[in-house]
Each structure stands twice: as C-alpha cells, then as structure tokens.
Protein backbone atom coordinates (compact mmCIF):
# COMPACT_ATOMS: atom_id res chain seq x y z
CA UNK A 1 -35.82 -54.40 3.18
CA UNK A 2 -35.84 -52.36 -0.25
CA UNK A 3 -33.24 -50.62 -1.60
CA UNK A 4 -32.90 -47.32 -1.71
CA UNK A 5 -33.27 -46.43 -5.23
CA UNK A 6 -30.35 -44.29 -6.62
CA UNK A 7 -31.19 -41.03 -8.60
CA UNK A 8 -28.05 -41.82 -11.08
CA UNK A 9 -27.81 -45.69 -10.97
CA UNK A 10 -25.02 -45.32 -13.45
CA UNK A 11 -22.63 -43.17 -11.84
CA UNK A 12 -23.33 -44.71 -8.64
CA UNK A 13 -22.19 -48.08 -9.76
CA UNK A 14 -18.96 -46.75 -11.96
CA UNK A 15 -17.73 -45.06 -8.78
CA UNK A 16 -18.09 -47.52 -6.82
CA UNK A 17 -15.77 -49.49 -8.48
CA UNK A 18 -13.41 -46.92 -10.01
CA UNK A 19 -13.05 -45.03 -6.64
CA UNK A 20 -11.24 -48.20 -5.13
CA UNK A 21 -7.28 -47.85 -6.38
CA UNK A 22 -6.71 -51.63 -7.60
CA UNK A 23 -10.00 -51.37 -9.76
CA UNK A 24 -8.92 -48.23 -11.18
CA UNK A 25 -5.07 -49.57 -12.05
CA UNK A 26 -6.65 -52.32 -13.97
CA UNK A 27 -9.06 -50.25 -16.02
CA UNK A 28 -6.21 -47.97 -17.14
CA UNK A 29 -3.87 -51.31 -17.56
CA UNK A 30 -6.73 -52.23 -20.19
CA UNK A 31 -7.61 -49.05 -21.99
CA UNK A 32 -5.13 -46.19 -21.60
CA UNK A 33 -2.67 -46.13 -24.82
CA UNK A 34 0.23 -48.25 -24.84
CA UNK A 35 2.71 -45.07 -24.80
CA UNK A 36 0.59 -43.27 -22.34
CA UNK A 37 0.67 -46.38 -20.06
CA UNK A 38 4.56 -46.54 -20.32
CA UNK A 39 5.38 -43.67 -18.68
CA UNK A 40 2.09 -43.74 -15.88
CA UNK A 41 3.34 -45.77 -12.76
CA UNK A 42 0.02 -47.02 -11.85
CA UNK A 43 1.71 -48.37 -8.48
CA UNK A 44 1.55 -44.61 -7.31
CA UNK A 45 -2.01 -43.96 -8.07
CA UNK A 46 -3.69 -41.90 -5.58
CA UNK A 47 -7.57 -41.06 -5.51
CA UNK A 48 -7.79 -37.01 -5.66
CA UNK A 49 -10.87 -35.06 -5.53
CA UNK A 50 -12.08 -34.28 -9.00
CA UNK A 51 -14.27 -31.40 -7.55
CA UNK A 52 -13.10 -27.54 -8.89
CA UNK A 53 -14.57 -23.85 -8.69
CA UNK A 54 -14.46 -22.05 -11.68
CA UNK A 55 -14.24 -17.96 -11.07
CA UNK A 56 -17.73 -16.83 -11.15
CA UNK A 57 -17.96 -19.52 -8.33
CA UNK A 58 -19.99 -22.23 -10.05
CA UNK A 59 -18.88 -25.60 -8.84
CA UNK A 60 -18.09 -28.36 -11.55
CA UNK A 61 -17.01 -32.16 -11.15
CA UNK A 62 -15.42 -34.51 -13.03
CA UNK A 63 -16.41 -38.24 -12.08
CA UNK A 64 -13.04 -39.64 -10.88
CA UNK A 65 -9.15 -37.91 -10.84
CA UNK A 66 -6.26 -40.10 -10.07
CA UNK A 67 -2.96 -38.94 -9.50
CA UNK A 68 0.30 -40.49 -10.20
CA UNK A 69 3.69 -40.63 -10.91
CA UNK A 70 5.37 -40.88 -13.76
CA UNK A 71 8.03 -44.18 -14.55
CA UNK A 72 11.98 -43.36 -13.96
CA UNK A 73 11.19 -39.71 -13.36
CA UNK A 74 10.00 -37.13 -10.71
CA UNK A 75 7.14 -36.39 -12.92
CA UNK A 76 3.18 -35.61 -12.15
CA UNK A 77 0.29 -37.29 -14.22
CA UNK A 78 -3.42 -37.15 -13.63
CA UNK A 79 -6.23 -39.01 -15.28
CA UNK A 80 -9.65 -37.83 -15.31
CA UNK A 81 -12.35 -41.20 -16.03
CA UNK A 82 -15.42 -39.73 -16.83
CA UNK A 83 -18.66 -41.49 -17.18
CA UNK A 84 -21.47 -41.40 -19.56
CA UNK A 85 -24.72 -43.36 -20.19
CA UNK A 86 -25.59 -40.59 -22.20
CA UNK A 87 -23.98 -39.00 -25.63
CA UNK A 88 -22.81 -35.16 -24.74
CA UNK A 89 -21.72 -33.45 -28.33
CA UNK A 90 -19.20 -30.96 -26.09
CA UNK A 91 -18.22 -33.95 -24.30
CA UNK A 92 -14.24 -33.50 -25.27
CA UNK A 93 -14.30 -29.78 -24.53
CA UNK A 94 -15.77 -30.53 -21.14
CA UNK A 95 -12.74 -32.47 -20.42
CA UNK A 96 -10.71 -30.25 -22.09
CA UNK A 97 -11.78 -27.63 -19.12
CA UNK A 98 -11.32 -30.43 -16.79
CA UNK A 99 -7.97 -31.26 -17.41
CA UNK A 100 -6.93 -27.55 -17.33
CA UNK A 101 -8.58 -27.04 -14.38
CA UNK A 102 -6.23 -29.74 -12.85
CA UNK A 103 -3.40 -28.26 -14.22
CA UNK A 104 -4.22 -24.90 -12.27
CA UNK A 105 -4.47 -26.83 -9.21
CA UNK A 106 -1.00 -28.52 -9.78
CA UNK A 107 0.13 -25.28 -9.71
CA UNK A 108 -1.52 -23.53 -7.30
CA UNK A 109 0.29 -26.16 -5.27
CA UNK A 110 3.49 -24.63 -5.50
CA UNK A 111 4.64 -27.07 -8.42
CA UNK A 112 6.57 -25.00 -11.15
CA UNK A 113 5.77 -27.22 -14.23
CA UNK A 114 2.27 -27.94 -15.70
CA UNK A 115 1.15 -31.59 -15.15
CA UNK A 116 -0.21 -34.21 -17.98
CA UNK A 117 -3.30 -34.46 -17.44
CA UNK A 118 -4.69 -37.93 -19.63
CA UNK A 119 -8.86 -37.76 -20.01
CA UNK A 120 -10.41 -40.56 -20.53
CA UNK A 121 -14.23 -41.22 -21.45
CA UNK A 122 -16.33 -44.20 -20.38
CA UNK A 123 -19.25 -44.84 -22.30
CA UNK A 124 -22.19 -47.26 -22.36
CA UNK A 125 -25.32 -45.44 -23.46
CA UNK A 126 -28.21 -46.75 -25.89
CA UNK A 127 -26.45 -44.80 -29.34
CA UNK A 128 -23.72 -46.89 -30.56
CA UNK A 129 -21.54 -46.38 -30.66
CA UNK A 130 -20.24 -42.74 -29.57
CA UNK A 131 -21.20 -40.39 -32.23
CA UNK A 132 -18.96 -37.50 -31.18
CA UNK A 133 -15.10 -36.85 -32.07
CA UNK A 134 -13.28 -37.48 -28.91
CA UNK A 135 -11.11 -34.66 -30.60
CA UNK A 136 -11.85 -31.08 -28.84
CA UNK A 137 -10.46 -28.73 -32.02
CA UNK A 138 -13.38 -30.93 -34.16
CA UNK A 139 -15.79 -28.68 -32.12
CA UNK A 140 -14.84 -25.72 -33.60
CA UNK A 141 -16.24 -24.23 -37.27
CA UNK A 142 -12.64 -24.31 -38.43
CA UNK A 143 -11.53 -27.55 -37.02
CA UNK A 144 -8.16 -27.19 -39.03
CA UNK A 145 -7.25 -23.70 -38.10
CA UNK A 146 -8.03 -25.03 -34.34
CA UNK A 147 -5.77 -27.64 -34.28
CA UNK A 148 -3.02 -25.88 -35.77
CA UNK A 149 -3.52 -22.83 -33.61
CA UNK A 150 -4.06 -24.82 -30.14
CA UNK A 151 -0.89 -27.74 -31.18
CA UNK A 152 1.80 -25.01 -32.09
CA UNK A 153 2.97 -22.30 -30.46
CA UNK A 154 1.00 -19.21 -29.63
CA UNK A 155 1.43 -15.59 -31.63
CA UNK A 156 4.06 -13.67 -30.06
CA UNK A 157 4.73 -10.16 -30.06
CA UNK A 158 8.13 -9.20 -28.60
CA UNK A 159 8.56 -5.35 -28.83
CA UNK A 160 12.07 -5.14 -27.35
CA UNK A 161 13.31 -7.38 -30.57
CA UNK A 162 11.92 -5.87 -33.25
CA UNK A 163 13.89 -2.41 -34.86
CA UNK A 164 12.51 0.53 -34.25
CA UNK A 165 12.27 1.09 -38.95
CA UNK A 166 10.21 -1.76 -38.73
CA UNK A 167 7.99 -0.31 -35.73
CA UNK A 168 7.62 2.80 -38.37
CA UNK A 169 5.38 0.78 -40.67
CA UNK A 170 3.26 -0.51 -37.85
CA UNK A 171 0.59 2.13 -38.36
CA UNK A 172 -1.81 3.64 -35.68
CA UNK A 173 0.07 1.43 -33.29
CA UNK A 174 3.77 3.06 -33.83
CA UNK A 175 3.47 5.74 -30.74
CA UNK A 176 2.46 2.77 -28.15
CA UNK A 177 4.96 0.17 -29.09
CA UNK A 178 7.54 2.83 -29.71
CA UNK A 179 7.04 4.13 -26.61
CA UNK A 180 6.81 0.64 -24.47
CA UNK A 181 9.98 -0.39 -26.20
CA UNK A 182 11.79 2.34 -24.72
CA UNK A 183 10.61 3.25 -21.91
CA UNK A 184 13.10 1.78 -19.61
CA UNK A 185 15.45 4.22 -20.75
CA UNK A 186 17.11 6.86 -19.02
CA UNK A 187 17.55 9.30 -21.37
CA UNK A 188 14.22 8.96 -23.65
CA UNK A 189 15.85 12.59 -25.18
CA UNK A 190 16.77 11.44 -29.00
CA UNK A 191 13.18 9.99 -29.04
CA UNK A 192 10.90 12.84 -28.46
CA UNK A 193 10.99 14.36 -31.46
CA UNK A 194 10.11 11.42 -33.66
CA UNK A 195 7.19 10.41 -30.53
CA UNK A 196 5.76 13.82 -30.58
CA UNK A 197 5.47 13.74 -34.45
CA UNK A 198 3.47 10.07 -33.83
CA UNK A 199 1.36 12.02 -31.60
CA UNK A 200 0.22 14.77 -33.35
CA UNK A 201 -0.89 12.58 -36.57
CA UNK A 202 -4.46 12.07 -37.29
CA UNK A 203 -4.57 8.05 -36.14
CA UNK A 204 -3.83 9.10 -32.32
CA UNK A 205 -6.58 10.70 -30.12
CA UNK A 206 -6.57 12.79 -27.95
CA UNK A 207 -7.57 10.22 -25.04
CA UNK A 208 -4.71 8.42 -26.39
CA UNK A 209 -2.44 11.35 -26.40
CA UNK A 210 -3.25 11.73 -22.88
CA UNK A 211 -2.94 8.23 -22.05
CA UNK A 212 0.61 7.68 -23.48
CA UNK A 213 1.89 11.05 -21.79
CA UNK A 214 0.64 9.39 -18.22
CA UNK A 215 2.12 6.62 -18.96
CA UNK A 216 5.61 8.40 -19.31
CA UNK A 217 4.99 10.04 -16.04
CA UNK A 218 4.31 7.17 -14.35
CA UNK A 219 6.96 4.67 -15.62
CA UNK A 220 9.69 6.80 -17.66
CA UNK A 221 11.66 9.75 -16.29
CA UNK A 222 9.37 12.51 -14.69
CA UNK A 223 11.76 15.41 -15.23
CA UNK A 224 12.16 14.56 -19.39
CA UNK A 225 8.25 13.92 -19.36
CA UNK A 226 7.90 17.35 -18.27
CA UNK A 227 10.06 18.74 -21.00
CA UNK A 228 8.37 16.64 -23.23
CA UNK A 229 4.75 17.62 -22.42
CA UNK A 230 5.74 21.52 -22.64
CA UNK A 231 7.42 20.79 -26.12
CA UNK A 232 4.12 19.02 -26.93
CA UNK A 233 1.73 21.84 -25.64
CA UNK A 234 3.72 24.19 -27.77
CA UNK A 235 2.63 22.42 -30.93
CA UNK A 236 -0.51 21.42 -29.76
CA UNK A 237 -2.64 24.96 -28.88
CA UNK A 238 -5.96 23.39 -28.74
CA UNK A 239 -4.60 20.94 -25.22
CA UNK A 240 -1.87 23.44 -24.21
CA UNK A 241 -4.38 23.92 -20.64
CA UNK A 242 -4.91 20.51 -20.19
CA UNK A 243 -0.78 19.72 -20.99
CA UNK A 244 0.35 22.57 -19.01
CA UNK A 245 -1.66 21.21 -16.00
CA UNK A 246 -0.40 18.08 -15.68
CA UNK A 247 3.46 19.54 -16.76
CA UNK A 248 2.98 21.91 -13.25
CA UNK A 249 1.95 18.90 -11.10
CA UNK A 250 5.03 17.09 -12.24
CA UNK A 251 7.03 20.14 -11.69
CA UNK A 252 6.13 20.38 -8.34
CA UNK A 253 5.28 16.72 -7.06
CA UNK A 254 8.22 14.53 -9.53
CA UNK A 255 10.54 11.64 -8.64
CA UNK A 256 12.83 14.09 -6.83
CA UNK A 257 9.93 14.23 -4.18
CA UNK A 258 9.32 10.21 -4.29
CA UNK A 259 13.52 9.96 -3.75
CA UNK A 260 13.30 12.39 -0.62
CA UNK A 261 10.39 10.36 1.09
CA UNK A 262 12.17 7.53 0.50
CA UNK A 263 15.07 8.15 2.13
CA UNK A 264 13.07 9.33 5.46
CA UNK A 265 10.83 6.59 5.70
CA UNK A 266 13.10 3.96 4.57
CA UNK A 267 15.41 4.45 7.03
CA UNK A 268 14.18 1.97 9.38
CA UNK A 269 13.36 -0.82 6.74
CA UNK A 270 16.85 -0.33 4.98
CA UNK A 271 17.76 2.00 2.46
CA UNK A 272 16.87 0.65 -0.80
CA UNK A 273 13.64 -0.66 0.28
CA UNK A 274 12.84 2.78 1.19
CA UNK A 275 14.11 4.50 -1.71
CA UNK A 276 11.71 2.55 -3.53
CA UNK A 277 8.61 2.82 -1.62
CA UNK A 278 9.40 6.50 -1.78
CA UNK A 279 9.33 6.30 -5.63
CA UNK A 280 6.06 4.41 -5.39
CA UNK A 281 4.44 7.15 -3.04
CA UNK A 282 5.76 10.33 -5.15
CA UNK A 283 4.36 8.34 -8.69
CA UNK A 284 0.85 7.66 -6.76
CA UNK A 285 0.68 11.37 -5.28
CA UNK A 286 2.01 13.16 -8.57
CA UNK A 287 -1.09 11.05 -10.91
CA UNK A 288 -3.23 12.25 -7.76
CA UNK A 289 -2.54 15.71 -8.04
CA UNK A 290 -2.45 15.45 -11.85
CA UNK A 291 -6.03 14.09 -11.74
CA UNK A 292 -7.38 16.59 -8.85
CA UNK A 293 -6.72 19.49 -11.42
CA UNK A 294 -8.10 17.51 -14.33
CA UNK A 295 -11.31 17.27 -12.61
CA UNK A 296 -10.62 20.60 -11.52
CA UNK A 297 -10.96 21.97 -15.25
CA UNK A 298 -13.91 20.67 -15.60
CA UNK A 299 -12.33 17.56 -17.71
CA UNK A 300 -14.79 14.53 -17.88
CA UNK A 301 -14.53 11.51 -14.96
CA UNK A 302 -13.90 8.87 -17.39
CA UNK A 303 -11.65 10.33 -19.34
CA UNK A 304 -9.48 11.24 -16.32
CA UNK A 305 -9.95 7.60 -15.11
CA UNK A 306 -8.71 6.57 -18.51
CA UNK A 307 -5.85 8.61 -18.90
CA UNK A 308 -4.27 7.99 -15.43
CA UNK A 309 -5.01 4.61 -14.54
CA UNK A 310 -6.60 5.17 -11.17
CA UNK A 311 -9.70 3.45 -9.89
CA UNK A 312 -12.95 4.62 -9.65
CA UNK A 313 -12.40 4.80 -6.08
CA UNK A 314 -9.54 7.35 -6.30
CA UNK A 315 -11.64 9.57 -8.25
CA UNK A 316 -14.59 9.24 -6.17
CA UNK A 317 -12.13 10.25 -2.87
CA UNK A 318 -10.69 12.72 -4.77
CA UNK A 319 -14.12 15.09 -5.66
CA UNK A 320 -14.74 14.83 -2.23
C-alpha cells in the first residue's frame, strides 16, 4: 500500500515531532538562549493551539505554541516554533504579529499582565544559510529610529500635567487641550473668557467651534455652557442662530432635567444608580433636541453628525 503523499512534507514531519511535549522540551533545551531557558520551566510545557483570527476575520497560524511556566515564579511564557523550508524576507514581523496575537489571548483570558512570548524560527531550506535579519525593526527604512521607538517607551501626552502658560504656546491646538484639561471642573467660570478668545481666532473653525461647545454640553456643566454659548453668540454675529439654538435646547432640556429623571426611575435600582442614569438620559435627549433643530435650520447632516457625536443612525431616526 502507497502512501499518501503529503501536500507540505515539511511541515508534516516537523509537527509531528514538535507536537509531542518531550520532543518539544528537548528542542528548546538545545536552542533557546541560555537566559531565556533559565527562567522557562520546560516541565510545565503544555501544547496550545497556535491558530488566531485577526479582526477583518482572516484566520492565521503559527506552526506550534507551547505554553509554560516560568522557574520560582507564578509567571506565563509562550514559545511560538515556526517552520520554514523556505526563506520569507517578513519572516520576523510575521512572528512579531504572532507573538502579539498571543499576548491578546493571554489577556482575553482574564490574566492582568502581558505574557513573554519567545519566537523561535526553524529553518532548513536550499539558501544557506538564512539571509534575513531575525531582527523585526531591520524591516523598516529607518531600522534605527525603529528600534529606538519600539524598545523605549512610547510618546506621551499628559494634559492634566502640563500648565496651562505652556498650553498657550501650543498653537491651533490651545482651545482643545485647554478645554479637556479642565473640563472636570465645576466652575469652568474664570476660563471662559480666555476659551472664547481661543475660539474666535482664525486657526479654529467653525466645525470646530461647534464641536468644542458640544463637547461642554455633554461632559462639563450644562447651565455655565449655556452662559457661555450666549456670551459667545454675542461676539460671534455671523453663528448667533445656530448658537442661540442649541443655548434654548439646553435651557429647556439641561442636567436639572437628567437629575429629576433620575431620581424617579432610580428609585427602584437605588438612588445613585438612578441619579446617574438620569444624567445619562437628560445628556442623550438635550444633544437630541440640539440636533433636531440643527437639521431643522437647514444645517448640513454631517456637520451635525460631527458636531454632536451621534451616529448616523440617530440622525437618520431623527428626520423621520
């Protein structure tokens, strides 16, 4: 009787072998680094499936994944062996999407810290020997920049650290961060004037304008966001319809509103859950009714969409 012959002879025979547990501890034994290997318990090591699903739903595989513990500690290390008969140029960032793709898993799990994940490449094609850097920053144009960006911590900007003279010099991006910084505040009073001077220079937009006066409605104080948006349509003739529109729909559908529902239909559920499902419910119906009289005037669908962050779906409900 003939074998059947295998379409991948190659990978059929490597898994065969590295699929079993005690083959798989002595391959690592023999090629993992020595300060890898002393902190991998390779009496733990657990076959996982090394198949994942990447979020436009295309399945990928990596050859084998072991699990395993980690010596003296409660910790979690994986190894990806991957096989090649073949040289693959992208071959490191391939693994490099493995391995992170493992970490997900980890902690989709319910684990709280990110696993190391150790990739390891098996090679035996007819080019010897590999010609590729095993090194996934070499892939990019900048191979320096990569590996100092990608090794080191990432850019951070922290808004609620950084004074409020140095947020002056930050240019077209002043009003925003400004604003974000200090939004949690009750009383945003001492801050209007300098905000409503950001807003009327040249560098903010009118969509912008709009966008950062929703945003006060919907996460600062309604009844100073009203005072602010009257002071603003004042100064600022050529909106004063638009301003005034959304200043009367906060007038009559604020916070005070979202407090009172909350207090009737939280009632059963306790009284500061309802309290704050009431504030929920009075934000969503105020940005309704501000957006109703938006389309109302006539004021174009995306721009509306835009300015008060609801989907296309509200809209669409809403003109009907």
């Amino acid at each position: 009787m003939t074998a059947k012959k295998s379409a991948t002879p190659h990978d059929a025979v490597f898994k065969t072998f590295l699929t079993h547990a005690h083959t798989a501890r002595d391959f690592l034994a023999l090629h993992l680094p020595d300060w890898l290997l002393r902190i991998c318990d390779l009496s733990t090591l657990h076959l996982t499936s090394g198949s994942f699903i990447e979020e436009d739903l295309r399945a990928y595989y990596s050859d084998i994944l072991y699990s395993l513990q980690t010596v003296g500690k409660k910790g979690y290390v994986y190894v990806i062996i991957e096989h090649q008969s073949s040289p693959d140029r992208l071959m490191a960032f391939r693994l490099m999407r493995y391995a992170v793709a493992v970490m997900q898993r980890h902690l989709d799990a319910g684990h709280r810290h990110l696993p190391l994940v150790i990739p390891l490449l098996f090679y035996h094609g007819k080019q010897r020997p590999w010609p590729f850097s095993m090194r996934w920053t070499a892939l990019f144009s900048e191979p320096e920049l990569a590996a100092r960006l990608y090794g080191g911590p990432f850019p951070l900007v922290d808004v609620t650290v950084i004074a409020d003279s140095e947020i002056a010099r930050h240019r077209s991006m002043v009003a925003l961060t400004l604003l974000q910084k200090h939004i949690r505040q009750r009383d945003l009073t001492e801050l209007f004037e300098q905000l409503m001077t950001l807003m009327l220079q040249d560098s903010v937009s009118r969509k912008q304008r709009l966008a950062l006066i929703n945003y006060m409605i919907q996460a600062g104080e309604a009844p100073q966001a009203k005072s602010f948006i009257e002071q603003l349509a004042r100064r600022v003739p050529q909106q004063k319809e638009e301003l005034m529109t959304i200043a009367e729909q906060l007038k009559q559908m604020g916070r005070e509103q979202g407090l009172s529902e909350g207090r009737h239909e939280g009632l059963a559920k306790g009284r500061n859950e309802g309290l704050a499902e009431g504030r929920n419910k009075g934000q969503r119906e105020a940005t309704l009714a501000i957006a109703r009289n938006m389309l109302a005037r006539g004021i174009d669908l995306t721009l509306v969409q835009e300015v008060t962050g609801l989907s296309a779906a509200d809209l669409q409900q809403i003109r009907h």
